[in-house]
Protein backbone atom coordinates (compact mmCIF):
# COMPACT_ATOMS: atom_id res chain seq x y z
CA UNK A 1 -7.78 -31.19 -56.12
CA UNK A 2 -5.58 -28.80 -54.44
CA UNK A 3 -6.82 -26.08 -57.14
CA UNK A 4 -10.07 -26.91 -56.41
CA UNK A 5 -9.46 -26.53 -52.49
CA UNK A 6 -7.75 -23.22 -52.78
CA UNK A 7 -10.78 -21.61 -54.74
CA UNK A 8 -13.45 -22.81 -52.26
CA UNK A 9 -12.00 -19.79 -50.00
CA UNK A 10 -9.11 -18.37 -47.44
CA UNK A 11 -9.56 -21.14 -44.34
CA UNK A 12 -7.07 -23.76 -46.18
CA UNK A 13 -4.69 -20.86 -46.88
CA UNK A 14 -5.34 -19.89 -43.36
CA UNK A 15 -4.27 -22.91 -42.48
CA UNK A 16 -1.14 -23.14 -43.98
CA UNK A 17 -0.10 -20.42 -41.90
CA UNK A 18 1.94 -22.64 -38.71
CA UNK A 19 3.63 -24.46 -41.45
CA UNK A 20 4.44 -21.32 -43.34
CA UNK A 21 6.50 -19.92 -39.75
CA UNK A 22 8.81 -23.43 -39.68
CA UNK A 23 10.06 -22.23 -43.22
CA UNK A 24 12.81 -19.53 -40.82
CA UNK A 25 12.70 -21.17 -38.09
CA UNK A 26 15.31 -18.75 -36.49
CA UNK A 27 13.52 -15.44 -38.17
CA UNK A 28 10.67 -16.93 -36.34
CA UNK A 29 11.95 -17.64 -33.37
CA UNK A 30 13.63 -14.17 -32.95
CA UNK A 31 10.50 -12.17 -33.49
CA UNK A 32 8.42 -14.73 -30.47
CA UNK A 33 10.89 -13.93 -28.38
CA UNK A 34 10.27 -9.99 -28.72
CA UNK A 35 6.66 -10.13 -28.76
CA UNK A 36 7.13 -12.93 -25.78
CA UNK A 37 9.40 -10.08 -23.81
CA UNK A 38 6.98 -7.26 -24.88
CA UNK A 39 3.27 -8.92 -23.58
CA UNK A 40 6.00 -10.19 -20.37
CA UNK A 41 6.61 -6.98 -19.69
CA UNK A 42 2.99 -5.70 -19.84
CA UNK A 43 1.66 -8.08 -17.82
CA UNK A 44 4.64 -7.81 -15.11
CA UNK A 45 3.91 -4.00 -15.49
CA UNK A 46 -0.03 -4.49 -14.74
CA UNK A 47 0.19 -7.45 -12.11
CA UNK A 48 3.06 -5.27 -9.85
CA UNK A 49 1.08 -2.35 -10.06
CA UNK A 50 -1.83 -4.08 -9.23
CA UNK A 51 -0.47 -5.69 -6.43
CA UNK A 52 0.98 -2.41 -4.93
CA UNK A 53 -2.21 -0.52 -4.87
CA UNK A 54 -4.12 -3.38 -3.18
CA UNK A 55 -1.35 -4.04 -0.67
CA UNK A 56 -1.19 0.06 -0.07
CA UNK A 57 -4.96 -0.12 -0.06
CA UNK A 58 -5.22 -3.10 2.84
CA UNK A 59 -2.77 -1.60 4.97
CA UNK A 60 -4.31 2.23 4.99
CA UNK A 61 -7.78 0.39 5.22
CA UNK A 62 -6.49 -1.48 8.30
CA UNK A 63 -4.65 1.19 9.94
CA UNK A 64 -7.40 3.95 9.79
CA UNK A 65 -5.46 7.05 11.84
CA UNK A 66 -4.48 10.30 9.89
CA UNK A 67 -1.14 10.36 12.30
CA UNK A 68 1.07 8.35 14.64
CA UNK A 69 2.34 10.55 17.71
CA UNK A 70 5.57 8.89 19.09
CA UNK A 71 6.61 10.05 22.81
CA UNK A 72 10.35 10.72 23.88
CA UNK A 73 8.74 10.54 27.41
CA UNK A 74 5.23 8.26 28.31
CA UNK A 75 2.12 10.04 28.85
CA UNK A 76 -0.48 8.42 31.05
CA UNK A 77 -3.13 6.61 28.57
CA UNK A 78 -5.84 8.06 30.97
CA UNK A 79 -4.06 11.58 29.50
CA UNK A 80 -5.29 11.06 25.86
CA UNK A 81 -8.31 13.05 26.30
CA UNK A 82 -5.62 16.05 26.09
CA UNK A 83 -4.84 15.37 22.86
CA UNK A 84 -8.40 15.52 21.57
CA UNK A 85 -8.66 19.01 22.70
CA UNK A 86 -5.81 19.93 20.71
CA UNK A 87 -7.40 21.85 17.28
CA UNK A 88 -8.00 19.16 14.08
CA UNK A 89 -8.17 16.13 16.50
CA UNK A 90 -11.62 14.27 16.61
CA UNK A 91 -10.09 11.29 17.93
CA UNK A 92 -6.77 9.82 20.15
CA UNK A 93 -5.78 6.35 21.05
CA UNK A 94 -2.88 5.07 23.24
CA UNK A 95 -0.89 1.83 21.37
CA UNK A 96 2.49 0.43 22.94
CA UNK A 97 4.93 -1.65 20.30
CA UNK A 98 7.43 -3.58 22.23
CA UNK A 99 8.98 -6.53 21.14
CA UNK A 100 7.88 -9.67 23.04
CA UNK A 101 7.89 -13.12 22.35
CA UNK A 102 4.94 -15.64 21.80
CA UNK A 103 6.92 -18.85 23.38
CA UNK A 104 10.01 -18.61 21.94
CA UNK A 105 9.47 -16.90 19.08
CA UNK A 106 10.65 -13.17 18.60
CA UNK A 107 7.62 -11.08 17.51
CA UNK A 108 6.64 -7.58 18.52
CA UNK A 109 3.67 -6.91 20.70
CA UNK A 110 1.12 -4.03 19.19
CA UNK A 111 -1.69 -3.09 22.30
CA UNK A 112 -4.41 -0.96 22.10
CA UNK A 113 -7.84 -0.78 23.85
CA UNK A 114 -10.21 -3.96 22.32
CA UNK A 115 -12.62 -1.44 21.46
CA UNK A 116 -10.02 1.04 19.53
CA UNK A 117 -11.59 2.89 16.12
CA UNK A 118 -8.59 2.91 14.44
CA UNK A 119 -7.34 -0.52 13.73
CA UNK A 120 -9.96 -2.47 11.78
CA UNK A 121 -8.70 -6.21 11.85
CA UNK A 122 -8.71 -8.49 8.89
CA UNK A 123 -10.38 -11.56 10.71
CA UNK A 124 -8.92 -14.91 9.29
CA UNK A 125 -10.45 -16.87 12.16
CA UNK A 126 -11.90 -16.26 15.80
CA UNK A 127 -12.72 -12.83 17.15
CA UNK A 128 -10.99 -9.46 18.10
CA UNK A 129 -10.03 -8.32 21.50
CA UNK A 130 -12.23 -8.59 24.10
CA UNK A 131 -12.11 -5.87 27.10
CA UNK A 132 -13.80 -8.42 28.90
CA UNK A 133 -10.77 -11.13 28.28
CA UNK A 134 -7.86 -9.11 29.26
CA UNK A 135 -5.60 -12.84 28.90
CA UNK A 136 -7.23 -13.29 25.23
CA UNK A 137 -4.88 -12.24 22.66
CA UNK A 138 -4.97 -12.09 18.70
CA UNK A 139 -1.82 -13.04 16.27
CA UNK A 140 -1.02 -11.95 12.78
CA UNK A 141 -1.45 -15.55 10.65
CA UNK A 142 2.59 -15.95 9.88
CA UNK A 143 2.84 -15.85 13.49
CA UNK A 144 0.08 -18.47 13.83
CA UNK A 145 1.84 -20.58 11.12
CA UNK A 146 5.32 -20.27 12.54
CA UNK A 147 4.12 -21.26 16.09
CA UNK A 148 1.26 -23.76 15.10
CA UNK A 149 -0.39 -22.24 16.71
CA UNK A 150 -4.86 -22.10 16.41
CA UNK A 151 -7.53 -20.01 18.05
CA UNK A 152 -8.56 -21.79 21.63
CA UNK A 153 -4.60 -22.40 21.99
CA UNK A 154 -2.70 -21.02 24.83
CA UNK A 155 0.85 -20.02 25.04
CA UNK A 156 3.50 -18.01 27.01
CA UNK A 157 4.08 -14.43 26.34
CA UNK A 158 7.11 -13.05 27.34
CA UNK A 159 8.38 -9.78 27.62
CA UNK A 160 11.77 -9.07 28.97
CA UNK A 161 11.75 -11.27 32.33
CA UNK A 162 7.88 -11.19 32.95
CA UNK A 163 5.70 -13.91 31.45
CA UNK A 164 2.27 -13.81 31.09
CA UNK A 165 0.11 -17.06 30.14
CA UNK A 166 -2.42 -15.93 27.28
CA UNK A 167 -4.92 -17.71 25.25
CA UNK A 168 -5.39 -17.32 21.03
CA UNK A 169 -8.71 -15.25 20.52
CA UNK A 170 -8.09 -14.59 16.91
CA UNK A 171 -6.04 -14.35 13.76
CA UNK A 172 -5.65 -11.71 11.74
CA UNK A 173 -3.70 -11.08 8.28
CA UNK A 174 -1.46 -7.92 8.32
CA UNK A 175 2.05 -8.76 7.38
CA UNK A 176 2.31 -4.78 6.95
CA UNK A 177 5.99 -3.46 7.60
CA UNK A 178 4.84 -0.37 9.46
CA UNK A 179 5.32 2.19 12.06
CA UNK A 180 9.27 1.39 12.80
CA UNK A 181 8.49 -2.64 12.49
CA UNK A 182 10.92 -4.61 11.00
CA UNK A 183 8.73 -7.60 11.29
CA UNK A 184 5.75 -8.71 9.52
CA UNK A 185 4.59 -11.27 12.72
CA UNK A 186 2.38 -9.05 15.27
CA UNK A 187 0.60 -10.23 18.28
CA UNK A 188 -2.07 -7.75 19.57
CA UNK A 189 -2.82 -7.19 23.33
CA UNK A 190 -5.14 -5.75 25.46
CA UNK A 191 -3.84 -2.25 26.39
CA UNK A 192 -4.33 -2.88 30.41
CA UNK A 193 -2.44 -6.90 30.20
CA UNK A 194 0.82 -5.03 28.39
CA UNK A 195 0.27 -2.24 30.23
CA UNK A 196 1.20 -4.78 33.55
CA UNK A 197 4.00 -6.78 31.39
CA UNK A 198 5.61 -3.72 31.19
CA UNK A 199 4.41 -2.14 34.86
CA UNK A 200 3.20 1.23 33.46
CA UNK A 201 0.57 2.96 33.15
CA UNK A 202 1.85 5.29 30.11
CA UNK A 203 2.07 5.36 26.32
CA UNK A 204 4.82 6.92 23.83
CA UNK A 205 2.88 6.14 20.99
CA UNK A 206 -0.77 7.70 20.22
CA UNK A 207 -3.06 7.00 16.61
CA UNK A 208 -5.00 9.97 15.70
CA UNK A 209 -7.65 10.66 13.92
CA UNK A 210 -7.63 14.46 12.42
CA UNK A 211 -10.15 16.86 10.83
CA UNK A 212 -8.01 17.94 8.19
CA UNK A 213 -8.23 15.90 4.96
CA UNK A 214 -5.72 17.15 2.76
CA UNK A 215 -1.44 16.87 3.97
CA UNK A 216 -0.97 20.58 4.16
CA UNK A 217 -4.16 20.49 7.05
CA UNK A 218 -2.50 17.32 8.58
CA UNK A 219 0.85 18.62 9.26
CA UNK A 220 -0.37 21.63 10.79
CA UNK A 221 -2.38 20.02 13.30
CA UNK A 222 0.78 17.73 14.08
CA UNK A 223 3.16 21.07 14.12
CA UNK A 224 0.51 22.44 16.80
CA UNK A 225 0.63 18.94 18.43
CA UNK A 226 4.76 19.21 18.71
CA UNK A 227 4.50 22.91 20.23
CA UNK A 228 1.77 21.26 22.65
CA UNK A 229 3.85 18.48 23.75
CA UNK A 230 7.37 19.66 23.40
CA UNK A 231 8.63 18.59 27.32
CA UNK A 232 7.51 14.76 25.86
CA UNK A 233 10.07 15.34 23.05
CA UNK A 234 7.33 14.28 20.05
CA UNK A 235 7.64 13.13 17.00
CA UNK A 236 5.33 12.44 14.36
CA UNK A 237 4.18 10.29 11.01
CA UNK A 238 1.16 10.61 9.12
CA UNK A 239 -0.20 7.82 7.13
CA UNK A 240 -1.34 10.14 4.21
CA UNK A 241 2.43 11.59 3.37
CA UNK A 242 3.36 7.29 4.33
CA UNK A 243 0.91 6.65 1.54
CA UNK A 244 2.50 8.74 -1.26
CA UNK A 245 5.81 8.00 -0.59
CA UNK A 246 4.88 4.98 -1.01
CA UNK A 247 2.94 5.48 -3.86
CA UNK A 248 6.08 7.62 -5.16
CA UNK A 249 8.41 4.62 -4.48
CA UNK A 250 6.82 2.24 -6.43
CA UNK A 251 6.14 4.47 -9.21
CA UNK A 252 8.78 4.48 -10.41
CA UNK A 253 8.98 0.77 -11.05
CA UNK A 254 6.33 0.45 -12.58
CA UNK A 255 7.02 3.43 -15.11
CA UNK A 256 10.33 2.08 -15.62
CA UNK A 257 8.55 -0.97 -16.54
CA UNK A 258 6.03 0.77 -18.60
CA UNK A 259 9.01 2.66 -21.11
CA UNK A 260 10.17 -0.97 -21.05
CA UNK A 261 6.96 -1.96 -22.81
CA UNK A 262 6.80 0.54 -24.98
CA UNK A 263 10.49 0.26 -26.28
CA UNK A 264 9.50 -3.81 -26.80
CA UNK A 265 6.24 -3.50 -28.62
CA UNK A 266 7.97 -0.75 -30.77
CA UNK A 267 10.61 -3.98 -31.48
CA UNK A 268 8.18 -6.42 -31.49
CA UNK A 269 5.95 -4.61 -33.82
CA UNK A 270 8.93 -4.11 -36.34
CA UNK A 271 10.20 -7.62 -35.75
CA UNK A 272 6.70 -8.90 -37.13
CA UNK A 273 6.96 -6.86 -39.65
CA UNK A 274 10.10 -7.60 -40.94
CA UNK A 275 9.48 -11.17 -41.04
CA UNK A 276 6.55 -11.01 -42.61
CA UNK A 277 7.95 -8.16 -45.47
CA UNK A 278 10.49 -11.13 -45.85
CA UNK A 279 8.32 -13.48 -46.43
CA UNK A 280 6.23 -11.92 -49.10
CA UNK A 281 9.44 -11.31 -51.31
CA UNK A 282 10.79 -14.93 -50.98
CA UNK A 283 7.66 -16.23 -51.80
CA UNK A 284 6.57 -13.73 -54.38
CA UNK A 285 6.59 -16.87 -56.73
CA UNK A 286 4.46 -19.03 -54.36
CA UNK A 287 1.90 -16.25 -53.97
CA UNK A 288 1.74 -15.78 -58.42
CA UNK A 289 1.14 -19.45 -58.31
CA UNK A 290 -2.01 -19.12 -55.84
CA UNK A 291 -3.04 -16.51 -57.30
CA UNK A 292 -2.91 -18.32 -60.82
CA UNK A 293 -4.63 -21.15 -59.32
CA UNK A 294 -7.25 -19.13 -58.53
CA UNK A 295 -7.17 -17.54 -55.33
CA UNK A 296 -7.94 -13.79 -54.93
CA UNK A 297 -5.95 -11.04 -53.32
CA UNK A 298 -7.89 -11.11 -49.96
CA UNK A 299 -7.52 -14.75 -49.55
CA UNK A 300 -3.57 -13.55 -49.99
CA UNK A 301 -4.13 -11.10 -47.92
CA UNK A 302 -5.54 -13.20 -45.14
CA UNK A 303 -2.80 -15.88 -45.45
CA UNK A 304 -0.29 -13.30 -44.34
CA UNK A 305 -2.56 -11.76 -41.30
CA UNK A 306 -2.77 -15.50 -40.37
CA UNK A 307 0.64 -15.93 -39.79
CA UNK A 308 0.79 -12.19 -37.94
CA UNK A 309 -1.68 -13.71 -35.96
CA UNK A 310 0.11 -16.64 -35.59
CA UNK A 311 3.54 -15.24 -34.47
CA UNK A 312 1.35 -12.86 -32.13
CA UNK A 313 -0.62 -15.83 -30.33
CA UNK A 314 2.49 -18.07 -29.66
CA UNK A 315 4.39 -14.89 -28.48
CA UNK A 316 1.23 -14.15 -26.39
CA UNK A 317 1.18 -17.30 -24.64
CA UNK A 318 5.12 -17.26 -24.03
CA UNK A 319 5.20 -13.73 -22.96
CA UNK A 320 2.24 -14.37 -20.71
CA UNK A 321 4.44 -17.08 -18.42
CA UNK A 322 7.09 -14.73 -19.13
CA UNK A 323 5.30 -11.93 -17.34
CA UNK A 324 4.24 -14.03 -14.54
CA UNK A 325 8.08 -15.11 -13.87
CA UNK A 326 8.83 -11.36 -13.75
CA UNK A 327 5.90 -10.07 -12.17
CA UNK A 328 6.72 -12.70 -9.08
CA UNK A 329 10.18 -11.30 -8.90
CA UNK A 330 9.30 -7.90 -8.57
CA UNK A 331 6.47 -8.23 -6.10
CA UNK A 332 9.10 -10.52 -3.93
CA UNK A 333 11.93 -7.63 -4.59
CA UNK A 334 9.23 -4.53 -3.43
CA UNK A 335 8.30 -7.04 -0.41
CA UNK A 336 11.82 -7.48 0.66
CA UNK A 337 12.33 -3.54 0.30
CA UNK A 338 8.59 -1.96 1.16
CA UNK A 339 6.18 -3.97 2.96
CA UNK A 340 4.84 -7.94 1.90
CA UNK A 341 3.30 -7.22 -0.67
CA UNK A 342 0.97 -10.44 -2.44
CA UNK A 343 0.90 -10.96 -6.28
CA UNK A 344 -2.25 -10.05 -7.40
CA UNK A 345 -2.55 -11.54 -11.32
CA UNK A 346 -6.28 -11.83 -12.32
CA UNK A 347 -7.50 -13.40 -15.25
CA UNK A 348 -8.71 -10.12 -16.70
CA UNK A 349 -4.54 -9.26 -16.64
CA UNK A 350 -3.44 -11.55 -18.74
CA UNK A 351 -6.33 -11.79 -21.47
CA UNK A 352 -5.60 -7.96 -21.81
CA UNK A 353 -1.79 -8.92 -22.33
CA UNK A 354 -2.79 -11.57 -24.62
CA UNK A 355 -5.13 -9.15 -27.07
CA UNK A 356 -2.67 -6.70 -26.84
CA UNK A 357 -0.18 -9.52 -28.24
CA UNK A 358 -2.87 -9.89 -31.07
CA UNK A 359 -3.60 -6.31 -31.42
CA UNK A 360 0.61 -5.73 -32.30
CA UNK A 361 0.45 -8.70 -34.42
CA UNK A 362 -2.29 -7.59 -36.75
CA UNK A 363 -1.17 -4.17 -36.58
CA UNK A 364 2.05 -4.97 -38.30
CA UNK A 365 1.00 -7.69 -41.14
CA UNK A 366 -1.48 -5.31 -42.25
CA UNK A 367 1.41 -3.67 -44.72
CA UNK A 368 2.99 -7.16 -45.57
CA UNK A 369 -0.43 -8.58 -46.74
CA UNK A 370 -1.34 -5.75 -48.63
CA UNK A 371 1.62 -5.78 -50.34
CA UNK A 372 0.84 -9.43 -51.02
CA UNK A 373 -2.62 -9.18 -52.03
CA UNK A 374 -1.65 -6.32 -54.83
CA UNK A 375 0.69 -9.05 -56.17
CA UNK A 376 0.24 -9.79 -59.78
CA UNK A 377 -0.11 -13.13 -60.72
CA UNK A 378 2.34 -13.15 -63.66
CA UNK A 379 4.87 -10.81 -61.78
CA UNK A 380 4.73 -13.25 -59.67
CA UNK A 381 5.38 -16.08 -61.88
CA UNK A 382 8.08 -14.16 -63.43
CA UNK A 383 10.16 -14.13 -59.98
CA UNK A 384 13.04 -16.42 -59.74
């Protein structure tokens, strides 16, 4: 019967394939664990990079000024018009950061005019500033969550020894570390309301928007800007150079991570390999006896790609919660060190990670079951 069941074709070979892999259990073992680290490492590789372009892309898609103009000395915000007739400005809004405190919890307070161009909100719930509600105030969401606080709520804002008693218009998500924050919790203000917490009429801190497009552009308009305003002591950022330092940062991560890959599948690859090489000369005697009983050398052949596959599937799936352990760490690490950054792992992510696991697996028994299937049945037979 089992004659009879081998000659009908390759699935019941296929199938002995699992069983096959508990013969070297350790052998085994050894080479998931290397394909297991190698997919882990792709798909940590894939998922951090991921993440840091979308959390660079949010925050430069929220914060839409080429520069940041810091003041030694305030300039009146009715004075910004001066900066727009400086050459390779279109554009120049007055912010104030300050830190403040919604209740009693330490935050820092970010106001600009309600109808600014160059923050664009990410709306969770309620609505943006209002000129028309100069006591109406918006709050980054850990903020919201740390206070319990909801839109329609109203709470006291404190700055230094002056209170103000201000009502929840919105919530917005930025937990960007940027601009000199060291705080991911924001709560936005009308410009005139902190403009009376703090009893001035002046800003030392300007977005602007430039003509210029490429860095070497922007940092001449800023070097003209210094000259311009040298008595207010100036100093400036611009988001572009903030973006590929950023960018550079990261990089090297992720390449890091990348070599790491590389140097794994390489192992991985050769692992597979070698246990499968191993397995077609201690069972060169097992294989003349199929081959006596009647199967044919692709049937062979296809037993030992099974078990590639095999090895490669199970080392998939380990490596791909593997990856997502190590992808988690490193996004938390870059947060603590960059900016919050949130794991972005998509489906697409791991079924890549888990073809490439195939793809290495059937890439290496390709040798081992050709070797097999060129077997000769009474060499075979002949092997003690």
């Amino acid at each position: 019967r089992l004659a009879q069941r081998l000659a009908r074709g390759g699935a019941p070979l296929a199938a002995m394939a699992p069983r096959n892999l508990l013969r070297r259990r350790g052998r085994s073992a050894v080479t998931l664990l290397v394909v297991a680290l190698a997919v882990g490492a792709l798909l940590a590789a894939q998922a951090t990079d991921r993440s840091v372009a979308l959390a660079i892309q949010g925050i430069f898609g929220t914060y839409r000024a080429d520069g940041y103009l810091r003041m030694g000395q305030p300039l009146l915000a009715s004075q910004a018009g001066t900066l727009r007739r400086v050459p390779g400005i279109s554009h120049a809004e007055p912010w104030l950061q300050r830190p403040c405190s919604a209740g009693l919890i330490a935050t820092r307070c970010w106001a600009m005019e309600a109808d600014g161009q160059l923050y664009t909100p990410n709306l969770v719930e309620g609505q943006w500033l209002d000129p028309a509600a100069p006591r109406a105030v918006v709050l980054t969401d850990d903020l919201a969550r740390e206070g319990g606080l909801r839109v329609g709520d109203s709470f006291t804002l404190r700055y230094r020894e002056r209170e103000q008693r201000v009502t929840v218009r919105g919530i917005v998500r930025d937990n960007a570390l940027f601009l000199g924050s060291t705080i991911t919790s924001k709560l936005f203000v009308p410009f005139p309301t902190m403009a009376a917490l703090t009893e001035s009429d002046g800003a030392d801190f300007f977005a602007v928007k430039m003509i210029p497009t490429t860095l070497d552009g922007q940092r001449a308009v800023m070097d003209e800007l210094g000259r311009r305003l040298a008595p207010l002591e100036p100093s400036g950022t611009l988001a572009l150079a903030e973006y590929e330092g950023t960018r550079e940062l990261t990089s090297i991560l992720t390449t890091a991570l990348r070599a790491m890959v590389l140097l794994v599948a390489a192992s991985g690859a050769a692992g597979l390999l070698n246990t499968l090489a191993l397995g077609v000369l201690e069972r060169r005697r097992e294989i003349g006896v199929l081959r006596a009983l009647g199967s044919d050398a692709r049937q062979i052949g296809a037993l030992f790609v099974a078990e590639g596959l095999a090895l490669g599937l199970l080392g998939g799936l380990a490596g791909l919660a593997l990856g997502a352990l190590m992808a988690f760490g490193f996004v938390r690490a870059l947060s603590t060190a960059l900016f919050a950054l949130p794991l972005s792992l998509p489906p697409s992510l791991a079924i890549g990670a888990l073809a490439f696991a195939l793809l290495l697996a059937l890439l290496a028994s390709l040798l081992p079951a050709l070797a097999a299937a060129r077997l000769a049945p009474v060499e075979g037979l002949r092997y003690e």
